[in-house]
PDB file of N, CA and C in Angstrom:
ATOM      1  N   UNK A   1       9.608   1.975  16.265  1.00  0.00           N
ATOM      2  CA  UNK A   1       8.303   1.930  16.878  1.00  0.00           C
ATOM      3  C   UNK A   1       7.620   0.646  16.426  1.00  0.00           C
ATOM      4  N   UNK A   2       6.763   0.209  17.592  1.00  0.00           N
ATOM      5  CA  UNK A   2       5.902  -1.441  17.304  1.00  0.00           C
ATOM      6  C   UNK A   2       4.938  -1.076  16.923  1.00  0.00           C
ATOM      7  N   UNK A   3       4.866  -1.697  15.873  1.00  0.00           N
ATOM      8  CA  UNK A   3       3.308  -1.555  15.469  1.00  0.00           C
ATOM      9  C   UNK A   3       2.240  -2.964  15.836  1.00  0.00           C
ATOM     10  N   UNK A   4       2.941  -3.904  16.685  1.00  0.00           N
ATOM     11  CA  UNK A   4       2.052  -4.656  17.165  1.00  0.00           C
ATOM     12  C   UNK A   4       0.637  -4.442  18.240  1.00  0.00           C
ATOM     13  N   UNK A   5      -0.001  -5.221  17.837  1.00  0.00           N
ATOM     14  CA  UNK A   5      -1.236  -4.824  18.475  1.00  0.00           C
ATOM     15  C   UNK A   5      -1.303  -5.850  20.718  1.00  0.00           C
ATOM     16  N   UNK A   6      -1.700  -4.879  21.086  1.00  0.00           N
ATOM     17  CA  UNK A   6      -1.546  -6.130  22.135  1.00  0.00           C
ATOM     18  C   UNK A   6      -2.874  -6.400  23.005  1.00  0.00           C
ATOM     19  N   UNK A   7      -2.827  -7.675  23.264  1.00  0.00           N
ATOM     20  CA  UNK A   7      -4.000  -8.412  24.100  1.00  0.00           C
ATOM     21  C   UNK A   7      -4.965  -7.326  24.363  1.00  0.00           C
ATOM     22  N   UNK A   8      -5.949  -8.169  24.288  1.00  0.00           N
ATOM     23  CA  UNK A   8      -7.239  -6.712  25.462  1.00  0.00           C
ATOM     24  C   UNK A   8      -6.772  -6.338  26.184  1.00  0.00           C
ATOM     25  N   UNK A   9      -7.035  -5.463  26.605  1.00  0.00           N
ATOM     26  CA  UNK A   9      -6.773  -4.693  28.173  1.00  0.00           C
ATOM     27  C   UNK A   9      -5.527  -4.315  28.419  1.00  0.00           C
ATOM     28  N   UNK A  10      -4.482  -4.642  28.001  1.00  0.00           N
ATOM     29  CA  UNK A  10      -2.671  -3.984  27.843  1.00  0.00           C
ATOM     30  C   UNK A  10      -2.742  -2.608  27.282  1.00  0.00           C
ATOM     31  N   UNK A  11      -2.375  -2.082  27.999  1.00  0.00           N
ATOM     32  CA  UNK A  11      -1.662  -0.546  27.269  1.00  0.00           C
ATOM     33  C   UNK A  11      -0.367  -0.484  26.199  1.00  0.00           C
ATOM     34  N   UNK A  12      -0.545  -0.369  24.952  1.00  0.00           N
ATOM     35  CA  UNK A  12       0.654  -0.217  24.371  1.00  0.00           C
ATOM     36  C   UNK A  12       1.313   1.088  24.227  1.00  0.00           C
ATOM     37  N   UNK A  13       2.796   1.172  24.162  1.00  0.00           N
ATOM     38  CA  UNK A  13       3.752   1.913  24.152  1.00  0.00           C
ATOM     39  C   UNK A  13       3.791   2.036  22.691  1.00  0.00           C
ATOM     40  N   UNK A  14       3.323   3.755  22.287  1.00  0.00           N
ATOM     41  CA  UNK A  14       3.396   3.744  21.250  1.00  0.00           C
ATOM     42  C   UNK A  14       4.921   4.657  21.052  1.00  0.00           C
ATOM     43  N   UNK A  15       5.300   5.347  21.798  1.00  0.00           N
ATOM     44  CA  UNK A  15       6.447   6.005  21.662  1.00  0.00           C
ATOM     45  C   UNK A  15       7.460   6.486  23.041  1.00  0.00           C
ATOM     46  N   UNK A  16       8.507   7.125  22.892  1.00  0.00           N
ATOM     47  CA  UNK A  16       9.114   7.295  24.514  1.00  0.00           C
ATOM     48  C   UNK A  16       9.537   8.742  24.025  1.00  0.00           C
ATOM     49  N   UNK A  17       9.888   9.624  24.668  1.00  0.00           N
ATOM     50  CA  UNK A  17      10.672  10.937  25.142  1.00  0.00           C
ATOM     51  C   UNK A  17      11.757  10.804  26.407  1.00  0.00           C
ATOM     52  N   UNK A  18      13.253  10.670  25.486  1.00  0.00           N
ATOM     53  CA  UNK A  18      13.944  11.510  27.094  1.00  0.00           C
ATOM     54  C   UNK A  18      14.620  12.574  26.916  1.00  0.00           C
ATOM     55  N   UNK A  19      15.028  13.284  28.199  1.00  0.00           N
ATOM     56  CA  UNK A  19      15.408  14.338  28.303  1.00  0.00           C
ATOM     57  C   UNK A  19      16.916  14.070  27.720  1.00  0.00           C
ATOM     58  N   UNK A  20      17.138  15.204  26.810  1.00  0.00           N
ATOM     59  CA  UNK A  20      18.674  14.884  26.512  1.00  0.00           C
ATOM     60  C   UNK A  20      20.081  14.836  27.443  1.00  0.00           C
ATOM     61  N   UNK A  21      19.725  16.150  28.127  1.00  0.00           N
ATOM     62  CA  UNK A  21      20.284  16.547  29.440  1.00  0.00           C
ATOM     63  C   UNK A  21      20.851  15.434  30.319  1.00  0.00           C
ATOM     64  N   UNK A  22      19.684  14.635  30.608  1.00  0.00           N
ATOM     65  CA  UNK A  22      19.086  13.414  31.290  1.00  0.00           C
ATOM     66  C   UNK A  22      18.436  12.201  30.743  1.00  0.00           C
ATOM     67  N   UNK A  23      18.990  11.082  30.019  1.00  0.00           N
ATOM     68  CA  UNK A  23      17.972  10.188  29.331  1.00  0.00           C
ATOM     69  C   UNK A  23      17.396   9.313  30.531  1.00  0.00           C
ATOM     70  N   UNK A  24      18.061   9.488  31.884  1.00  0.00           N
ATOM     71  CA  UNK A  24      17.211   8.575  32.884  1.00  0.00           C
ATOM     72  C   UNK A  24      15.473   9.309  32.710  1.00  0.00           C
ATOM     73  N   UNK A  25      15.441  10.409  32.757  1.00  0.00           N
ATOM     74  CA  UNK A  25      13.988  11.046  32.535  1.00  0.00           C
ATOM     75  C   UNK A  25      13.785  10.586  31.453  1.00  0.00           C
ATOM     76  N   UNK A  26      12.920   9.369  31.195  1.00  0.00           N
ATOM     77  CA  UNK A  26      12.293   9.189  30.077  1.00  0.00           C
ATOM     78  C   UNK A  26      10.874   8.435  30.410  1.00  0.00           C
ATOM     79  N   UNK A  27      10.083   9.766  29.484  1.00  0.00           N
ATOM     80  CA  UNK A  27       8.962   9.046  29.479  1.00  0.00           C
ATOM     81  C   UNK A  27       7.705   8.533  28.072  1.00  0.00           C
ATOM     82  N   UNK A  28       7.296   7.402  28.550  1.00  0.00           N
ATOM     83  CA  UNK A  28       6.839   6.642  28.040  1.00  0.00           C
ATOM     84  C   UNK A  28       5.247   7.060  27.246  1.00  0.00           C
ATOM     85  N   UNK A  29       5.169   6.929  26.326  1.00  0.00           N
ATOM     86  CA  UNK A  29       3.302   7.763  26.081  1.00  0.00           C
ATOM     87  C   UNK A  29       3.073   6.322  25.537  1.00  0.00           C
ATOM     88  N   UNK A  30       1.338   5.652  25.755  1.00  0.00           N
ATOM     89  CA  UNK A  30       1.064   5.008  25.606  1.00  0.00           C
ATOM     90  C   UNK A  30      -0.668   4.638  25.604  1.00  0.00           C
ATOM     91  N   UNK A  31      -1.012   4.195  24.703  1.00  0.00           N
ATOM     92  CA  UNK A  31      -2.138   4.218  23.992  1.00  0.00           C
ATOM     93  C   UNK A  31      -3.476   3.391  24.721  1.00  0.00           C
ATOM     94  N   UNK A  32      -4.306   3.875  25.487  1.00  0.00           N
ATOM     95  CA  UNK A  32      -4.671   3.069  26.837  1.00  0.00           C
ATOM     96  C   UNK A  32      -6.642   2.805  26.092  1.00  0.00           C
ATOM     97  N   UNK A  33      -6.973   1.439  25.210  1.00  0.00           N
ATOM     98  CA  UNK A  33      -8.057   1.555  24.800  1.00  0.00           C
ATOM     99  C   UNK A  33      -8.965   1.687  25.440  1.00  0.00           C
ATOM    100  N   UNK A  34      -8.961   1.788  26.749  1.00  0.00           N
ATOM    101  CA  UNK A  34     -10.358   1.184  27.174  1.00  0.00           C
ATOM    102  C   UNK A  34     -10.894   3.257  27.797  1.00  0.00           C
ATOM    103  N   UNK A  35     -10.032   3.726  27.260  1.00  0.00           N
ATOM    104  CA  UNK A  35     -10.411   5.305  27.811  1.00  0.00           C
ATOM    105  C   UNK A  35      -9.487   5.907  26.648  1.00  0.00           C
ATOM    106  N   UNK A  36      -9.870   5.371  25.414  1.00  0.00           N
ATOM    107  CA  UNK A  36      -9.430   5.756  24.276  1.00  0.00           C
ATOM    108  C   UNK A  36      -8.547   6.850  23.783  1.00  0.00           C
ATOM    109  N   UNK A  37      -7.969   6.930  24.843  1.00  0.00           N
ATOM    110  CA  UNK A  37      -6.370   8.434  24.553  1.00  0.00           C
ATOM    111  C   UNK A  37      -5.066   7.518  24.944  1.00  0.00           C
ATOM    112  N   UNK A  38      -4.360   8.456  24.821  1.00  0.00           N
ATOM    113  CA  UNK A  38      -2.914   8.443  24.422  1.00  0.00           C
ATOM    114  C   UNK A  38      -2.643   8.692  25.913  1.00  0.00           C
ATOM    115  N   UNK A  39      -2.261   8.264  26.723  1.00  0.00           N
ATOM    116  CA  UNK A  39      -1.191   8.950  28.359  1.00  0.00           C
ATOM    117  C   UNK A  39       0.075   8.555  28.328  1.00  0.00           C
ATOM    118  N   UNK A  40       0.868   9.586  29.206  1.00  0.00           N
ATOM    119  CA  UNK A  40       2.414   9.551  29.542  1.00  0.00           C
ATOM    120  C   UNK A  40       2.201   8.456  30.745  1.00  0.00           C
ATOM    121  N   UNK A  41       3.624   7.891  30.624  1.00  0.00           N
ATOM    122  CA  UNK A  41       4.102   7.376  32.082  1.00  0.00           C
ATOM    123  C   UNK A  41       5.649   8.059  32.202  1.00  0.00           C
ATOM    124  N   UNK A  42       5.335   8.382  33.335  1.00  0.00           N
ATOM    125  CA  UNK A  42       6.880   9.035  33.851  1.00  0.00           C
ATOM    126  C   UNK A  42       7.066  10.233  34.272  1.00  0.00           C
ATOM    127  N   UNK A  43       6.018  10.721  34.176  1.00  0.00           N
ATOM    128  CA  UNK A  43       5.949  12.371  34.466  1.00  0.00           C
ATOM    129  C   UNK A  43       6.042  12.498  36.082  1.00  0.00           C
ATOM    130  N   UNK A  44       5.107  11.153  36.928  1.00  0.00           N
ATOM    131  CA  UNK A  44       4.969  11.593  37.960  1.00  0.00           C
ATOM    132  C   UNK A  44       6.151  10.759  38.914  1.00  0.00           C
ATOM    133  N   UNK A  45       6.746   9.864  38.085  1.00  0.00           N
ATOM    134  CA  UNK A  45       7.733   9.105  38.702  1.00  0.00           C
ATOM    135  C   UNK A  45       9.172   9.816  38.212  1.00  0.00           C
ATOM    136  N   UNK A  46       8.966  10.730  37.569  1.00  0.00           N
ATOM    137  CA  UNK A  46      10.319  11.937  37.666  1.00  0.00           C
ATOM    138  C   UNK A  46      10.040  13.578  38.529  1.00  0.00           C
ATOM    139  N   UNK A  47       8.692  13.645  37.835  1.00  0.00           N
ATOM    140  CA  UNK A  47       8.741  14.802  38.199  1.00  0.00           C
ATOM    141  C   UNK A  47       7.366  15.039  39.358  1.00  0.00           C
ATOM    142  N   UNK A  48       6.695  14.345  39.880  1.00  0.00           N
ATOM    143  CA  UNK A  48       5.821  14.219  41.022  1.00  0.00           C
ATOM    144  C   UNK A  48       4.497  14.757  40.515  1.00  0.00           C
ATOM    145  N   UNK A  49       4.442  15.051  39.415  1.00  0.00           N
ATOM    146  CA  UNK A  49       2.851  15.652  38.578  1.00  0.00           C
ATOM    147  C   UNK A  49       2.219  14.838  38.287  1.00  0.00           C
ATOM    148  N   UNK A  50       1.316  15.191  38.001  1.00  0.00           N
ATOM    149  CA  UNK A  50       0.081  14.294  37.112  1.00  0.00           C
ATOM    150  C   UNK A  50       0.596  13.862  35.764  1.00  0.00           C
ATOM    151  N   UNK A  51       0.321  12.707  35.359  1.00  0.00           N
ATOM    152  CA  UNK A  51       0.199  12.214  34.037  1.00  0.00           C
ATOM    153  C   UNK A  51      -0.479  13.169  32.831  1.00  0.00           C
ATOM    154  N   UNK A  52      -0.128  12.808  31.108  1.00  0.00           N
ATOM    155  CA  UNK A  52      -1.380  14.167  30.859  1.00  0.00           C
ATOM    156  C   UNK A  52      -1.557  12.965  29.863  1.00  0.00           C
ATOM    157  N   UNK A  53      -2.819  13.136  29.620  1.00  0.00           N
ATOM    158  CA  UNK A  53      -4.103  11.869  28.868  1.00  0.00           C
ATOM    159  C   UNK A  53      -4.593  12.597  27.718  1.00  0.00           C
ATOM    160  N   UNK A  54      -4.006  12.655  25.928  1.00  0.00           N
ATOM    161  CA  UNK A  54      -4.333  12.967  24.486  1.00  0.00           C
ATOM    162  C   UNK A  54      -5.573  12.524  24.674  1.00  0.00           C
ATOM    163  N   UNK A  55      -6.924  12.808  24.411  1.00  0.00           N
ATOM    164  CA  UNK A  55      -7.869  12.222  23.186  1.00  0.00           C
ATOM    165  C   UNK A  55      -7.983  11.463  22.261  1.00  0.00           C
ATOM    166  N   UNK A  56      -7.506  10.370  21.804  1.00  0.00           N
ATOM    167  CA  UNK A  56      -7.397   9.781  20.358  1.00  0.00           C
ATOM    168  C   UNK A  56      -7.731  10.411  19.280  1.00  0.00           C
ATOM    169  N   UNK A  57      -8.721  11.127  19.242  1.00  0.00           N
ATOM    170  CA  UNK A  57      -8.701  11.897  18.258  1.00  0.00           C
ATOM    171  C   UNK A  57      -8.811  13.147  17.862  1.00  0.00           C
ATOM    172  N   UNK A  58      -7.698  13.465  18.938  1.00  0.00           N
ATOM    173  CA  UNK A  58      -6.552  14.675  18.907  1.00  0.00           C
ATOM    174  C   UNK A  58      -5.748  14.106  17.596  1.00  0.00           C
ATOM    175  N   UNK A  59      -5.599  13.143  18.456  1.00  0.00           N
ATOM    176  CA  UNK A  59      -3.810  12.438  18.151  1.00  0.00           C
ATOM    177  C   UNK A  59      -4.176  12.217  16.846  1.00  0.00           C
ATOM    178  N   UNK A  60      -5.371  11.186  16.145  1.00  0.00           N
ATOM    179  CA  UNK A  60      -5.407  10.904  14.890  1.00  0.00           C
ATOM    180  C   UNK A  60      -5.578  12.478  14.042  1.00  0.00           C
ATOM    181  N   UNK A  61      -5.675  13.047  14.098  1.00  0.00           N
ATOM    182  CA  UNK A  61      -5.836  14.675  13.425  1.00  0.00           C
ATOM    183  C   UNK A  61      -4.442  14.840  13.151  1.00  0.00           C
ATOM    184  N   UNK A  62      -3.503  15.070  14.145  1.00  0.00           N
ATOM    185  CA  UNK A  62      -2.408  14.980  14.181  1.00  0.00           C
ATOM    186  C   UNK A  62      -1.311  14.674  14.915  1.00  0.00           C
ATOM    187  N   UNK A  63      -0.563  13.554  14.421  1.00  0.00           N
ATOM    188  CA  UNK A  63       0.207  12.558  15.241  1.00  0.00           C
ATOM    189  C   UNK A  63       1.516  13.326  15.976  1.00  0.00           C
ATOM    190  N   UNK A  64       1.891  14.305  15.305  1.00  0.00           N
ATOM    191  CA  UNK A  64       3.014  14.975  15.671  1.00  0.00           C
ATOM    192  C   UNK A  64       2.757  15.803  17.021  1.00  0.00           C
ATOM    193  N   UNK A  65       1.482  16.281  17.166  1.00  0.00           N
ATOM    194  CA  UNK A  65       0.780  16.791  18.114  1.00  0.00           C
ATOM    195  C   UNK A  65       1.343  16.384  19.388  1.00  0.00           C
ATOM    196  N   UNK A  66       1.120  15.099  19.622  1.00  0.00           N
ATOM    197  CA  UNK A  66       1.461  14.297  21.121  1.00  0.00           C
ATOM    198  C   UNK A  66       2.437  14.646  21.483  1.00  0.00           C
ATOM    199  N   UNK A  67       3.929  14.268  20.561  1.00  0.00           N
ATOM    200  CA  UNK A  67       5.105  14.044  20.852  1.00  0.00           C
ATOM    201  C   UNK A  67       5.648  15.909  21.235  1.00  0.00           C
ATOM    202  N   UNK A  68       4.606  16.745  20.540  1.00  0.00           N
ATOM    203  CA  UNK A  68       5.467  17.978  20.520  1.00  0.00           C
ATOM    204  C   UNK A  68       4.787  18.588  22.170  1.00  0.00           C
ATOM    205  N   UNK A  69       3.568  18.689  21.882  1.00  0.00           N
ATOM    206  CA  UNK A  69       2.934  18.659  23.829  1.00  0.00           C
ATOM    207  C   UNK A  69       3.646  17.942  24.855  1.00  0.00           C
ATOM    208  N   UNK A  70       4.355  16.746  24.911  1.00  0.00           N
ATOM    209  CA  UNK A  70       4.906  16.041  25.636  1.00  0.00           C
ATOM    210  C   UNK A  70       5.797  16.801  26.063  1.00  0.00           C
ATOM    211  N   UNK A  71       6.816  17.013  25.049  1.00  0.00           N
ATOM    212  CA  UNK A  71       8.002  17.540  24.707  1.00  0.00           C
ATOM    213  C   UNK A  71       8.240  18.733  25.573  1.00  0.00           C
ATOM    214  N   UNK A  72       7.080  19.408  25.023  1.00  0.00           N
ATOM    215  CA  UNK A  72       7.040  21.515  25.846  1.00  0.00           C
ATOM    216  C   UNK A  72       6.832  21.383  27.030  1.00  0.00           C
ATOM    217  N   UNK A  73       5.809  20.541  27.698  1.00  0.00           N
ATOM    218  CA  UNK A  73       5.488  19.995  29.180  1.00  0.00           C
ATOM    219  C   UNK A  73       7.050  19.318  29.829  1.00  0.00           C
ATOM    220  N   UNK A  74       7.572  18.737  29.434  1.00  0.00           N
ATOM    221  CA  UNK A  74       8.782  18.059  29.726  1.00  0.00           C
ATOM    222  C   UNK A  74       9.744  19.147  30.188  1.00  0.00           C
ATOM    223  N   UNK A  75       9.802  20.023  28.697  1.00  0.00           N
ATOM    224  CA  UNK A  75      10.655  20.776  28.886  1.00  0.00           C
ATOM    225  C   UNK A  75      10.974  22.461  29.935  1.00  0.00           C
ATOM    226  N   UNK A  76       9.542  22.051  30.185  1.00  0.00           N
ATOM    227  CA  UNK A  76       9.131  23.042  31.626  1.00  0.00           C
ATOM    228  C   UNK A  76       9.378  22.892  33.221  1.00  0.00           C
ATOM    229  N   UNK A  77       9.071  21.127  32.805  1.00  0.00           N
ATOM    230  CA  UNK A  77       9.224  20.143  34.226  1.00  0.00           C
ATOM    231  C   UNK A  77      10.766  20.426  34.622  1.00  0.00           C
ATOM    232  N   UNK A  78      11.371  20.146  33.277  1.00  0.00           N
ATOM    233  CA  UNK A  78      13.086  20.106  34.113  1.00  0.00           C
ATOM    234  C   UNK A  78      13.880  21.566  34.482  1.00  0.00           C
ATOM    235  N   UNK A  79      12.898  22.360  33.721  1.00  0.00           N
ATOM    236  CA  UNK A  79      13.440  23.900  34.127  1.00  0.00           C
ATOM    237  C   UNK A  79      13.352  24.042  35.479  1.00  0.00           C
ATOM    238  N   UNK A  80      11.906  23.396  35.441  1.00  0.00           N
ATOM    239  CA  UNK A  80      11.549  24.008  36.917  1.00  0.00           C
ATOM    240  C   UNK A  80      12.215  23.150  38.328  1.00  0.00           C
ATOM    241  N   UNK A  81      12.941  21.678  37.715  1.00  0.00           N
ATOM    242  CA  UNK A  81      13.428  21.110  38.760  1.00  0.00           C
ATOM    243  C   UNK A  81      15.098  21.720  38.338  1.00  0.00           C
ATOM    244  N   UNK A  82      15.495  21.776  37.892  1.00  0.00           N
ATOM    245  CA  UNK A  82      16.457  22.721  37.503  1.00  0.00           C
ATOM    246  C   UNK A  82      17.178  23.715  38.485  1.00  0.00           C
ATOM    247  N   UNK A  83      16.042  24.716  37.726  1.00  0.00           N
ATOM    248  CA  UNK A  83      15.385  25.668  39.134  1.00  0.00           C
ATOM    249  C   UNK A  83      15.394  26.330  40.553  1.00  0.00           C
ATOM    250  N   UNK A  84      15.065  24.435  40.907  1.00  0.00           N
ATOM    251  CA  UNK A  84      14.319  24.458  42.064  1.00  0.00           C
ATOM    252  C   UNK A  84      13.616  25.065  42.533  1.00  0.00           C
ATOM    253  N   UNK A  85      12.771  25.647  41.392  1.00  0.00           N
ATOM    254  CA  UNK A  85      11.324  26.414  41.506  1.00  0.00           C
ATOM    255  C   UNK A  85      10.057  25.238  41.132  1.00  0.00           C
ATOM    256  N   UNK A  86       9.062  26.022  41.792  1.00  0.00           N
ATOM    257  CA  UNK A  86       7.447  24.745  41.769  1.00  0.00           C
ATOM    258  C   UNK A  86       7.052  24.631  40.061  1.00  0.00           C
ATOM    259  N   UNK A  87       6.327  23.959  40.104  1.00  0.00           N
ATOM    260  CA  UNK A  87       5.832  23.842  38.704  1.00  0.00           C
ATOM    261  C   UNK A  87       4.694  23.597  38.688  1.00  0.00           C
ATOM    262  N   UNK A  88       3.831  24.174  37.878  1.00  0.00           N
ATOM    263  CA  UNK A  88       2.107  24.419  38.063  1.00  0.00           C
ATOM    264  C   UNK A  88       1.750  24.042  36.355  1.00  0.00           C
ATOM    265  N   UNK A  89       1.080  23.125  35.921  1.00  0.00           N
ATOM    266  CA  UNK A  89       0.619  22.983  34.410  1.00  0.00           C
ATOM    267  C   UNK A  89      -0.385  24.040  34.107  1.00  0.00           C
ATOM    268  N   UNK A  90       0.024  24.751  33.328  1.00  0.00           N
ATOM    269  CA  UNK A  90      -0.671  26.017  32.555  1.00  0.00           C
ATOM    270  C   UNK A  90      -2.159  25.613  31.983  1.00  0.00           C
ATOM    271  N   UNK A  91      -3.075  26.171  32.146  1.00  0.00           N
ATOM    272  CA  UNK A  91      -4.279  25.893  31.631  1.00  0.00           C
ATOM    273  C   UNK A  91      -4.267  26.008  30.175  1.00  0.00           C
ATOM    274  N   UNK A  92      -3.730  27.032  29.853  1.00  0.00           N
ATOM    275  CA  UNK A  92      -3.953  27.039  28.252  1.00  0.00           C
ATOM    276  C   UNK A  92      -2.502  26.587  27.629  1.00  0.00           C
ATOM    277  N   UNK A  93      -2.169  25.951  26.513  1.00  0.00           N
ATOM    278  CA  UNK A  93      -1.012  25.996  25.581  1.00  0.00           C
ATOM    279  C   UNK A  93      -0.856  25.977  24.070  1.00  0.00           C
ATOM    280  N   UNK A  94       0.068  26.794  23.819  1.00  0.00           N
ATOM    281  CA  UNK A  94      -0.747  26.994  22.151  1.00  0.00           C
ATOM    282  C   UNK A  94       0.710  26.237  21.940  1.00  0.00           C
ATOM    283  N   UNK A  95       0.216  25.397  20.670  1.00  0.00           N
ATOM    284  CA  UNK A  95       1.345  23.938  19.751  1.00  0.00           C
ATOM    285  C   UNK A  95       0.988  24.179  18.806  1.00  0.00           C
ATOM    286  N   UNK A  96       1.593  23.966  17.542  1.00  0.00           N
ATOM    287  CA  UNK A  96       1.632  24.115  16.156  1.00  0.00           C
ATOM    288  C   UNK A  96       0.473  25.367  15.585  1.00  0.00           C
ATOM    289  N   UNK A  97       0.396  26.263  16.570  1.00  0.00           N
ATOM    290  CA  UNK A  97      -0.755  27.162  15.872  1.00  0.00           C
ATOM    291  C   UNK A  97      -2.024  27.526  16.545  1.00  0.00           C
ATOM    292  N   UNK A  98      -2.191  25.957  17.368  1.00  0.00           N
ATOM    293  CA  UNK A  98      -3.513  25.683  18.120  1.00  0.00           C
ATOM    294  C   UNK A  98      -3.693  26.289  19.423  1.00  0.00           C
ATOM    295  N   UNK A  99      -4.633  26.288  19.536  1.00  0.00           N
ATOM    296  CA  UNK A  99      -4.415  26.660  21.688  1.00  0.00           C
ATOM    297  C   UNK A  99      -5.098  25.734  22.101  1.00  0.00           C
ATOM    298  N   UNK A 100      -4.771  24.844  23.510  1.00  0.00           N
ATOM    299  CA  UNK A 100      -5.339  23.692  23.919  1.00  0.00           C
ATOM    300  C   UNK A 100      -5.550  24.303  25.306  1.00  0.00           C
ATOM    301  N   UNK A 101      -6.132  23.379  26.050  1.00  0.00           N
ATOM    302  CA  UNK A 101      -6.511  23.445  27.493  1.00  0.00           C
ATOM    303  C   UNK A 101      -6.509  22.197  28.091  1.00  0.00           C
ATOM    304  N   UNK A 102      -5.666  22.257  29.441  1.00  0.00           N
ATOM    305  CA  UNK A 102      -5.280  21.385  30.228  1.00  0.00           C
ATOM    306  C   UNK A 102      -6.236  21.475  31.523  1.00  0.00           C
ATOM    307  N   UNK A 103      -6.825  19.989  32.233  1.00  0.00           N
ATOM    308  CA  UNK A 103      -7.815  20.125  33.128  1.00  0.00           C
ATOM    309  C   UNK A 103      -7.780  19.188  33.806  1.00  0.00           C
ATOM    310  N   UNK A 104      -7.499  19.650  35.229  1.00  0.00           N
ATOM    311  CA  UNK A 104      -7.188  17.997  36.133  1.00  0.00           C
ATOM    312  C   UNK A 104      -8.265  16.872  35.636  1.00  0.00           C
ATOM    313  N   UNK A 105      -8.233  15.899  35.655  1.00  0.00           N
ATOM    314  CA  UNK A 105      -9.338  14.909  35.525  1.00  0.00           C
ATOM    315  C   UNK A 105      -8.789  14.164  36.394  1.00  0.00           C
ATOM    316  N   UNK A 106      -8.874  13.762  37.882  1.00  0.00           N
ATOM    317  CA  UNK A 106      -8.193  12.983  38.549  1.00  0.00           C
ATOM    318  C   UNK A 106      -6.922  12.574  38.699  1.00  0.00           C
ATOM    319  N   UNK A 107      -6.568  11.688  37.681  1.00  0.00           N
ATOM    320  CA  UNK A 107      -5.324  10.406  38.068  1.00  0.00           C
ATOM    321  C   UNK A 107      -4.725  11.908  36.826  1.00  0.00           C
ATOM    322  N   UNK A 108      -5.166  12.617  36.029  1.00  0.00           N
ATOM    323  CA  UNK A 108      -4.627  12.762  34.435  1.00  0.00           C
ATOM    324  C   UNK A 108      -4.888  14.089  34.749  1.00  0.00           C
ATOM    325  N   UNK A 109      -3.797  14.997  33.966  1.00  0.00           N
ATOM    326  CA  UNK A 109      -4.042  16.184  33.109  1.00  0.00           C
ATOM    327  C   UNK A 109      -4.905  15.741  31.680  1.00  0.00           C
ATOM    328  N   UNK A 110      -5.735  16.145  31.384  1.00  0.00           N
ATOM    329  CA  UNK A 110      -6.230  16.271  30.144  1.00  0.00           C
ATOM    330  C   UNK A 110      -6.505  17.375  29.448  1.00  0.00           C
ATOM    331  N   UNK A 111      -6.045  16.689  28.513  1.00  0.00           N
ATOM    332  CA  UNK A 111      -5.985  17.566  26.917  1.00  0.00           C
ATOM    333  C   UNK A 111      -6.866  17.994  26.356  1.00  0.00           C
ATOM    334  N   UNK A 112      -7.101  18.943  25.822  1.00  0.00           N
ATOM    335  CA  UNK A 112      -8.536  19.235  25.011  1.00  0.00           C
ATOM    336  C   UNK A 112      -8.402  20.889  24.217  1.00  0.00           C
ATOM    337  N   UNK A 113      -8.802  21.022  22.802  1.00  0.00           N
ATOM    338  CA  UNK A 113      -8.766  22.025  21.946  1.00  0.00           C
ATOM    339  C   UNK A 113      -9.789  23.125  23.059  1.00  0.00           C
ATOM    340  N   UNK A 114      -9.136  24.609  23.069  1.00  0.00           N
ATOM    341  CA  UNK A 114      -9.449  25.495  23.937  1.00  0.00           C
ATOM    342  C   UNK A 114     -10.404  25.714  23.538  1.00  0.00           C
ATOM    343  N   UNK A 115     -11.579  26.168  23.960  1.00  0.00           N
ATOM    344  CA  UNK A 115     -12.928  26.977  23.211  1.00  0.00           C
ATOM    345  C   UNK A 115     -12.317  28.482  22.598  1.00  0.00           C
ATOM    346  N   UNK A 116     -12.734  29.065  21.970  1.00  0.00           N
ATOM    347  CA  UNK A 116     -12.807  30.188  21.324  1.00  0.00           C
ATOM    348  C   UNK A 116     -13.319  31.103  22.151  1.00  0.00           C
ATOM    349  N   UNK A 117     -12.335  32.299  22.422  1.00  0.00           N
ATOM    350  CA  UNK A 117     -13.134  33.530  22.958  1.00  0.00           C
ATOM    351  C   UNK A 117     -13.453  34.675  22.947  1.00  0.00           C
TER     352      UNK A 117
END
């Protein structure tokens, strides 16, 4: 992993995921400052979904976080193309303990710690 910093306005690639199955499915998460979260690339150029967009400080809480959300989302996508059943992103998902909530925001799925109920 680079730990270089890049120009204003560049998105850096802070890490990749591929499918083992499949390493052509690989996608890219990458650190986008100017809307200060973490987003995938590749989700919708494999699997026709929305992108999903971390918080930054999700991610700084905990870094392992990203890669393991990526991961479970990924690993749903290819079931379901698999399948050849639809695939719908779950509103709620519980990761390391937590429960989060997923919410179209346009271009992005976004991420966000579930409220309490």
């Amino acid at each position: 992993m680079s730990t270089e910093t890049a120009p204003q306005g560049l998105d850096t690639v802070v890490a990749s995921i591929e499918n083992q199955a499949d390493p052509s499915q690989r996608i890219d998460i990458k650190y986008v400052q100017e809307d200060n979260a973490f987003v995938t690339q590749g989700i919708q150029t494999h699997f026709a979904e929305k992108e999903i967009s971390i918080p930054a400080h999700l991610v700084v809480t905990d870094f392992q976080l990203m890669g393991v959300i990526v991961s479970e989302i990924l690993e749903k996508l290819s079931q379901a193309r698999d399948g050849e059943t639809t695939f719908d992103y779950a509103p709620r998902l519980q990761v390391l303990d937590k429960v989060y909530s997923l919410e179209d925001a346009g271009e992005y799925m976004k991420l966000s710690v579930a409220e309490s109920e």
